[in-house]
N, C-alpha and C. Protein backbone atom coordinates (compact mmCIF):
# COMPACT_ATOMS: atom_id res chain seq x y z
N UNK A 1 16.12 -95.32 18.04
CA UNK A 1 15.20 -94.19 18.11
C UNK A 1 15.80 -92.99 17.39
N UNK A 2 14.91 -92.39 16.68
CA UNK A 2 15.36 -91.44 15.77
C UNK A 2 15.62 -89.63 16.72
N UNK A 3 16.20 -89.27 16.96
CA UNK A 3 16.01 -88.08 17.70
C UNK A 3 15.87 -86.58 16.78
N UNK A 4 14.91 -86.27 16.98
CA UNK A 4 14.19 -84.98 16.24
C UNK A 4 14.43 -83.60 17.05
N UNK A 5 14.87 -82.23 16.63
CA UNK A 5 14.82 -81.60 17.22
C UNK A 5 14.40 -80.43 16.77
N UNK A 6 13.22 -79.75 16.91
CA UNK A 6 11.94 -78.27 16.02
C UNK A 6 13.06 -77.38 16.40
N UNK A 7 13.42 -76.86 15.10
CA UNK A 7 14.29 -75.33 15.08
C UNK A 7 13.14 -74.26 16.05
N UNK A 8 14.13 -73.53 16.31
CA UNK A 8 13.54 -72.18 16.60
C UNK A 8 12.72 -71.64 15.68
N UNK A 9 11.61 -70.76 16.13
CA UNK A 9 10.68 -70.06 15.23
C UNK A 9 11.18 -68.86 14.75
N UNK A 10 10.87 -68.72 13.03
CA UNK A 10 11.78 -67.32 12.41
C UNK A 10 10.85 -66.40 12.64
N UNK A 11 9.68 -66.39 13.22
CA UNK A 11 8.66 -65.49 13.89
C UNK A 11 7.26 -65.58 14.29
N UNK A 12 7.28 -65.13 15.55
CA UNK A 12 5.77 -65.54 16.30
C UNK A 12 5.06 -64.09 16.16
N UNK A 13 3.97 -64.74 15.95
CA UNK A 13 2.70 -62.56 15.89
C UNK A 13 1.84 -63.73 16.75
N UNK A 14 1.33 -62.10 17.28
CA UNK A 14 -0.23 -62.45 18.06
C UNK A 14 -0.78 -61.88 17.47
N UNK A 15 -2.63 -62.01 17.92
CA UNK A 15 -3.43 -61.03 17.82
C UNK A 15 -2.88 -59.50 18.61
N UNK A 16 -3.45 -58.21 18.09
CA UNK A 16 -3.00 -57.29 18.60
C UNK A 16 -3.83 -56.33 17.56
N UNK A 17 -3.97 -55.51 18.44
CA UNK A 17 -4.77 -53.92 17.98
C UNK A 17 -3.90 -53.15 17.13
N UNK A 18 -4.60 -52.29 16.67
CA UNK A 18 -3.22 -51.52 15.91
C UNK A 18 -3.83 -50.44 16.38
N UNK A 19 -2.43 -49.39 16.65
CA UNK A 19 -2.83 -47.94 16.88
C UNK A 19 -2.29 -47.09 15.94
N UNK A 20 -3.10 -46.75 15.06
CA UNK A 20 -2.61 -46.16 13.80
C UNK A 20 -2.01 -44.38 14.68
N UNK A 21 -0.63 -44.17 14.11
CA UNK A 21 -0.30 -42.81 14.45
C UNK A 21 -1.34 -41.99 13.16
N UNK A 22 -1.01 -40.74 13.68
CA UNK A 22 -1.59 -39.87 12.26
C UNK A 22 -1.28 -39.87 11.36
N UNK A 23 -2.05 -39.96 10.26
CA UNK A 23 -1.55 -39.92 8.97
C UNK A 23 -1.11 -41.57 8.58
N UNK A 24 -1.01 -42.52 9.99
CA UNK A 24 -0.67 -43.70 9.24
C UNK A 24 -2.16 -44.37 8.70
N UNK A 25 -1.76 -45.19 7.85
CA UNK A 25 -3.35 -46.44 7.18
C UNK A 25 -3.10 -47.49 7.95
N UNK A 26 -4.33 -47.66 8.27
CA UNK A 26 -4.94 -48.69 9.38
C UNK A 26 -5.17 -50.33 8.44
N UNK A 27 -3.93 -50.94 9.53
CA UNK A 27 -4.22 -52.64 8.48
C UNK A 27 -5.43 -53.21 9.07
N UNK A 28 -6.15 -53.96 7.64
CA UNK A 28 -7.29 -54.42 7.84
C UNK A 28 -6.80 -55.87 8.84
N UNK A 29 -7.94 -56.42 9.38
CA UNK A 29 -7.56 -57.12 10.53
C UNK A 29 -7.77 -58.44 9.95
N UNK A 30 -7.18 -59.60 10.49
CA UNK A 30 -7.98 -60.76 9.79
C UNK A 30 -8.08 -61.52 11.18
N UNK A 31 -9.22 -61.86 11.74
CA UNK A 31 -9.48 -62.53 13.02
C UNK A 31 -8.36 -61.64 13.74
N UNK A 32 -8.54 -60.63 14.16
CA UNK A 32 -7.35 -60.41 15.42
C UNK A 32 -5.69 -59.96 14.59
N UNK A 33 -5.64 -60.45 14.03
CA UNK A 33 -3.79 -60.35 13.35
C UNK A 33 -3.68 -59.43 12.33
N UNK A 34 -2.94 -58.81 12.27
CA UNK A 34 -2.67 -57.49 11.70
C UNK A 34 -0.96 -57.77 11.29
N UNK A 35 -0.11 -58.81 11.62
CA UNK A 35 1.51 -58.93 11.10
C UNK A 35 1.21 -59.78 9.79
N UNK A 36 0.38 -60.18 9.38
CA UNK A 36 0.75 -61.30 8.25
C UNK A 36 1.72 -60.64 7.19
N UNK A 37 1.73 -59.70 6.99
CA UNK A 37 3.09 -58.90 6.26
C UNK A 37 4.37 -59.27 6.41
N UNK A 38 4.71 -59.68 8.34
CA UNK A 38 5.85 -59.79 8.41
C UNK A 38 6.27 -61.37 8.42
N UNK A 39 5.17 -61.99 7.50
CA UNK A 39 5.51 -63.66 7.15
C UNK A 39 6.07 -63.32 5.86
N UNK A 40 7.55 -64.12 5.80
CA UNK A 40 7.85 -64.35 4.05
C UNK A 40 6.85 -64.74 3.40
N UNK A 41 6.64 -64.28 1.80
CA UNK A 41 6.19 -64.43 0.84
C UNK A 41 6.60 -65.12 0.08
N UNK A 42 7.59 -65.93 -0.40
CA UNK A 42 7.87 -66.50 -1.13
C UNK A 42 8.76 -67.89 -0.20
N UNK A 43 8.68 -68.24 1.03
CA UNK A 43 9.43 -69.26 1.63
C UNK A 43 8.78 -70.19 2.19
N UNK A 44 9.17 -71.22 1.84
CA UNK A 44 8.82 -72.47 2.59
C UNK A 44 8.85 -72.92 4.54
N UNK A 45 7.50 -73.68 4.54
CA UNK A 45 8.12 -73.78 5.73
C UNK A 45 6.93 -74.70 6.28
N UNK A 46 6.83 -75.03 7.89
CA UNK A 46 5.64 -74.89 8.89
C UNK A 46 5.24 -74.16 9.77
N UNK A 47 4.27 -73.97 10.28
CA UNK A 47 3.86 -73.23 11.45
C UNK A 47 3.02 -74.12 12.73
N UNK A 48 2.55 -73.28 13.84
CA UNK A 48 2.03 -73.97 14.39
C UNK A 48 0.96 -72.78 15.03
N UNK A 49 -0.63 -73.19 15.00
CA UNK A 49 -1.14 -72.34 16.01
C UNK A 49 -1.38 -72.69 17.47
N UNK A 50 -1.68 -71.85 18.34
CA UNK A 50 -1.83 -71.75 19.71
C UNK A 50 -3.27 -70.70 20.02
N UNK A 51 -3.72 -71.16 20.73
CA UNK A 51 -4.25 -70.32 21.67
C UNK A 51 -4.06 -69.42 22.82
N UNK A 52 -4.77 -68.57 23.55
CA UNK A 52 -4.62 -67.27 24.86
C UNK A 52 -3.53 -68.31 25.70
N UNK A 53 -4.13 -69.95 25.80
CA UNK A 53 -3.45 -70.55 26.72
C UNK A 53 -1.96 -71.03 26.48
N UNK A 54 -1.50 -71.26 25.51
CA UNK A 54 -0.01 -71.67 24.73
C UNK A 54 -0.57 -73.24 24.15
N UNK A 55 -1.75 -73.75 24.30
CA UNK A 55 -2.24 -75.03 24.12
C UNK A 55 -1.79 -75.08 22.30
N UNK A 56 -0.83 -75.91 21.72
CA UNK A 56 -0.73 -76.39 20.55
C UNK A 56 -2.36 -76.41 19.62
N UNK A 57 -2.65 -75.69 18.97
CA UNK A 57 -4.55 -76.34 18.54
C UNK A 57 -3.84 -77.41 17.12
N UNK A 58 -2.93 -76.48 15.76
CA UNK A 58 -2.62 -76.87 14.80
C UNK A 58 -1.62 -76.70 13.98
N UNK A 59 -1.24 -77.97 13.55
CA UNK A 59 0.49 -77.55 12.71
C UNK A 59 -0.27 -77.94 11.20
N UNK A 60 0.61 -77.09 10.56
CA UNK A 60 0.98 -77.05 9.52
C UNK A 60 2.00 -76.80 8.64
N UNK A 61 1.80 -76.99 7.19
CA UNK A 61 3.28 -76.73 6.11
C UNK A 61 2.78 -76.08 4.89
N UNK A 62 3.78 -75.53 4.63
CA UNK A 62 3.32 -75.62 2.95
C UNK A 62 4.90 -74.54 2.33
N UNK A 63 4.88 -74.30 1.02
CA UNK A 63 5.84 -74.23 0.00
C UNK A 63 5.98 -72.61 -0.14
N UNK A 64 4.50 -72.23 0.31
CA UNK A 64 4.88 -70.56 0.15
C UNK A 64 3.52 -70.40 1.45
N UNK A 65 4.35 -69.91 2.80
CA UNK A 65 3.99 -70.80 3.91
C UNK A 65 2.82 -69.20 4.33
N UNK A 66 3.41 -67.69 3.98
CA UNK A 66 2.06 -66.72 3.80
C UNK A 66 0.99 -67.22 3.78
N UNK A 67 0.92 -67.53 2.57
CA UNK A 67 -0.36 -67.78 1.68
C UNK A 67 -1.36 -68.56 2.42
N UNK A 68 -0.46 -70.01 2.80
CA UNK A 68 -1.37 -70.87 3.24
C UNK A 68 -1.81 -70.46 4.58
N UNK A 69 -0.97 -69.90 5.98
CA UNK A 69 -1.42 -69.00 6.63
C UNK A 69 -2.57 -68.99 6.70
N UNK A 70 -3.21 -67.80 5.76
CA UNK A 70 -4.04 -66.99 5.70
C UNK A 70 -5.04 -67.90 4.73
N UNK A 71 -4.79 -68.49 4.01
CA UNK A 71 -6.15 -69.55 3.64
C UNK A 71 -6.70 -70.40 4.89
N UNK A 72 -5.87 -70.31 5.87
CA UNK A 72 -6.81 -71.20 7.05
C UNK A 72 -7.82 -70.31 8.12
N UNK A 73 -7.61 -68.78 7.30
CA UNK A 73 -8.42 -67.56 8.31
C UNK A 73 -9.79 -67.36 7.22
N UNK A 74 -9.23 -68.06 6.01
CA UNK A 74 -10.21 -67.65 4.42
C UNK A 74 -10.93 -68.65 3.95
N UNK A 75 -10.09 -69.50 3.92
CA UNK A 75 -10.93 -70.60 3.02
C UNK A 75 -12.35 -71.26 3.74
N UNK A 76 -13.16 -72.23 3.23
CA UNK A 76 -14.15 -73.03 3.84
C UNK A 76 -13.86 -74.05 4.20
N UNK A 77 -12.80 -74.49 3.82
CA UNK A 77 -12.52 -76.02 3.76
C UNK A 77 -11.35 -76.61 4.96
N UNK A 78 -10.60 -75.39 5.44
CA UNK A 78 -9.77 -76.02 6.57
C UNK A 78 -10.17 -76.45 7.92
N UNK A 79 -9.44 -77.47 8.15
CA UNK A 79 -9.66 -77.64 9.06
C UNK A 79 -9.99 -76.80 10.45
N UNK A 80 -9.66 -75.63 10.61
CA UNK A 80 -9.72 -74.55 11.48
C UNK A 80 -11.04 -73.84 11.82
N UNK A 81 -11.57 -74.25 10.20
CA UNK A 81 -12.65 -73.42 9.89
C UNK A 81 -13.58 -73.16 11.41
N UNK A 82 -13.85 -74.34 12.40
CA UNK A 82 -14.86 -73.88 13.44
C UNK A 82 -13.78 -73.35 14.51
N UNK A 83 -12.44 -73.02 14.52
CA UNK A 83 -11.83 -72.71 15.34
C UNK A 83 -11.28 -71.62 15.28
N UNK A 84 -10.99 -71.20 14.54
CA UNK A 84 -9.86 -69.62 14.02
C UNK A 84 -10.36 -68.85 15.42
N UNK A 85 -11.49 -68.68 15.94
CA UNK A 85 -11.64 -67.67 16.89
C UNK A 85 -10.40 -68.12 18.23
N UNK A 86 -9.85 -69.72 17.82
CA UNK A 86 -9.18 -69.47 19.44
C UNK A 86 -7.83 -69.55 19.01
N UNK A 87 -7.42 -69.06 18.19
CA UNK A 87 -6.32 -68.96 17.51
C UNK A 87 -5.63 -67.43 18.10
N UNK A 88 -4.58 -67.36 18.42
CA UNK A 88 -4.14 -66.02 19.18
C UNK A 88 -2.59 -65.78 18.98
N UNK A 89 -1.87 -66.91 18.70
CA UNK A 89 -0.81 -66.97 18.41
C UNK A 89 -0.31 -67.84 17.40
N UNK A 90 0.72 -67.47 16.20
CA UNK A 90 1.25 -68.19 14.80
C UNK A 90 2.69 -68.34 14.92
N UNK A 91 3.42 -69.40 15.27
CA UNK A 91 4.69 -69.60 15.00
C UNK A 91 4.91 -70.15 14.10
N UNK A 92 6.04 -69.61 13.34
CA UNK A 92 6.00 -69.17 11.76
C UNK A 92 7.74 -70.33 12.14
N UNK A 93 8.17 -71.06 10.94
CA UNK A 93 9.37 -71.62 10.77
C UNK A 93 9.74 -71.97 9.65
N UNK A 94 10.74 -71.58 9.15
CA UNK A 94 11.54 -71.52 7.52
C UNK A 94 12.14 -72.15 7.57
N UNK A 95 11.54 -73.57 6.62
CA UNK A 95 12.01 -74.78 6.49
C UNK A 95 11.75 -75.36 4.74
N UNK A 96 13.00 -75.10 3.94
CA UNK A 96 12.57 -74.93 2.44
C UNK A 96 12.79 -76.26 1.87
N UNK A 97 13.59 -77.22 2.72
CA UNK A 97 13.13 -78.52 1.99
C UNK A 97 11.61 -79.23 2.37
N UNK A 98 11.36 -79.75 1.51
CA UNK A 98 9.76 -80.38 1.26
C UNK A 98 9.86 -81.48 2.58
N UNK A 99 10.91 -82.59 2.18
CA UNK A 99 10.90 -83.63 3.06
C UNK A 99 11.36 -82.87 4.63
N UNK A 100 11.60 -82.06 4.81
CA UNK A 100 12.32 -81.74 6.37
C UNK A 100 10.89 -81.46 6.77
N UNK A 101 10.11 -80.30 6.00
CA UNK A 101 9.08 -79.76 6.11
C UNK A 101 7.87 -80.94 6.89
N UNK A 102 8.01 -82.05 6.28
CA UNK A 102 6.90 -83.06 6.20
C UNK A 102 7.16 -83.66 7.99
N UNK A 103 9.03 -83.96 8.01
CA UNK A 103 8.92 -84.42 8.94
C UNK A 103 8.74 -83.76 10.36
N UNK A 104 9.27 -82.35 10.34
CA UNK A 104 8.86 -81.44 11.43
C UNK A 104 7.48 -81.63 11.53
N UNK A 105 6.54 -81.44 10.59
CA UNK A 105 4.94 -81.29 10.77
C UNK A 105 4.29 -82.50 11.71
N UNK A 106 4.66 -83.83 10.95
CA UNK A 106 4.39 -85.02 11.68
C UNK A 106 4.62 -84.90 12.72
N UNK A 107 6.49 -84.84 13.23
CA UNK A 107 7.19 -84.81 14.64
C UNK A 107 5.89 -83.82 15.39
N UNK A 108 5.74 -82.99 15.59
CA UNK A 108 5.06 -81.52 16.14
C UNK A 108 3.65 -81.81 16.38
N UNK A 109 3.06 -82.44 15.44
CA UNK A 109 1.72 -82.90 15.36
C UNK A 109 1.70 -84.26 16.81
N UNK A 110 2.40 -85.06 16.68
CA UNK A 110 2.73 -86.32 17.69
C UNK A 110 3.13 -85.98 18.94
N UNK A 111 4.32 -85.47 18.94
CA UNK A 111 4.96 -84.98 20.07
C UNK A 111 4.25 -84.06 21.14
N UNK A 112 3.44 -83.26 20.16
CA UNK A 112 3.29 -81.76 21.16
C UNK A 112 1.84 -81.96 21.15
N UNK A 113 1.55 -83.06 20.39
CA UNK A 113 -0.30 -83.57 20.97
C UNK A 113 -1.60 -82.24 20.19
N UNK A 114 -0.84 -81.73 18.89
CA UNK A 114 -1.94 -80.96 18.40
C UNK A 114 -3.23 -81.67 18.44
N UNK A 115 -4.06 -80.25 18.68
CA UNK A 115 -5.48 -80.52 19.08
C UNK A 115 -6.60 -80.60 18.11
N UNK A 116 -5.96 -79.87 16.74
CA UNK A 116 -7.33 -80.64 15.39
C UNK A 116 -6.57 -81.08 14.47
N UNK A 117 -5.26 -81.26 14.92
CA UNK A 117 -4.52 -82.19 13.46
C UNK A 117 -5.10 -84.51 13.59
N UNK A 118 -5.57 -84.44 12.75
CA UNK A 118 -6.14 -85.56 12.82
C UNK A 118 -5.54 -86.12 12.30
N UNK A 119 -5.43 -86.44 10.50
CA UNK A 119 -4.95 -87.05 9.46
C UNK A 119 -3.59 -87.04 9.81
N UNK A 120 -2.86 -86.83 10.34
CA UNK A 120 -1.63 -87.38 10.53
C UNK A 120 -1.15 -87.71 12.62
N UNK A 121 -2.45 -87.84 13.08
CA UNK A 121 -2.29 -88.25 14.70
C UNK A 121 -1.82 -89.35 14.38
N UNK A 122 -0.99 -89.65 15.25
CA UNK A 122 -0.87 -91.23 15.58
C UNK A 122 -1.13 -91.32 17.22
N UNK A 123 -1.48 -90.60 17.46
CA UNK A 123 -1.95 -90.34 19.27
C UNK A 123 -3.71 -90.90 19.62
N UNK A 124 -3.88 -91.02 20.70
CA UNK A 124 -5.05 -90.86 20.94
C UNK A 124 -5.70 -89.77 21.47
N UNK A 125 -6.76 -89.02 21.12
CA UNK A 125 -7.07 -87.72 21.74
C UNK A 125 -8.10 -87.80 22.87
């Protein structure tokens, strides 16, 4: 048996309000989240979302791990697309090899029983 073990997260945001002081500019919101700033821009990695409840909904990866982020709050085509509203929490993890990347996603997806990762379940839901 192979033993796997998910690093710590290099950062979790919630949804959250912003209270602009005076004189500060008010970040535009995207569903609720207002930190996507404080995701690297240029680093590899996976994440995972959660809901209000801590319930795993979806993992993911990718190479410049921002970006893709926020294409699952934008695009038409993700999987999320009918879900983003129960999305409340993003744990963010900096992971710059490709293959580590692949296997955390799988491991995380199996293990922790994500709730719209399909194409790579090997579970029954």
């Amino acid at each position: 048996m192979i033993k796997i073990e998910l690093p710590k997260p290099a950062l979790t945001i919630t949804q959250r309000e912003q209270k602009p002081a005076e004189g500060e500019l008010e970040i535009p919101t995207i569903f609720g989240f207002i930190d996507f700033h404080q995701i690297p821009r240029d680093k590899g990695g996976f994440f995972m979302f959660f809901n209000k409840n801590d319930e795993l909904l979806f993992v993911g990866k990718a190479r410049k791990i921002r970006q893709r982020i926020k294409k699952h709050f934008e695009d038409n085509v993700s999987p999320m697309i009918k879900h983003r509203d129960e999305v409340y929490k993003i744990s963010v993890f900096i992971v710059e090899e490709a293959m580590d990347r692949e296997i955390y996603e799988t491991y995380a997806i199996n293990t922790l029983k994500s709730k719209y990762n399909i194409e790579k379940a090997f579970y029954k839901q």
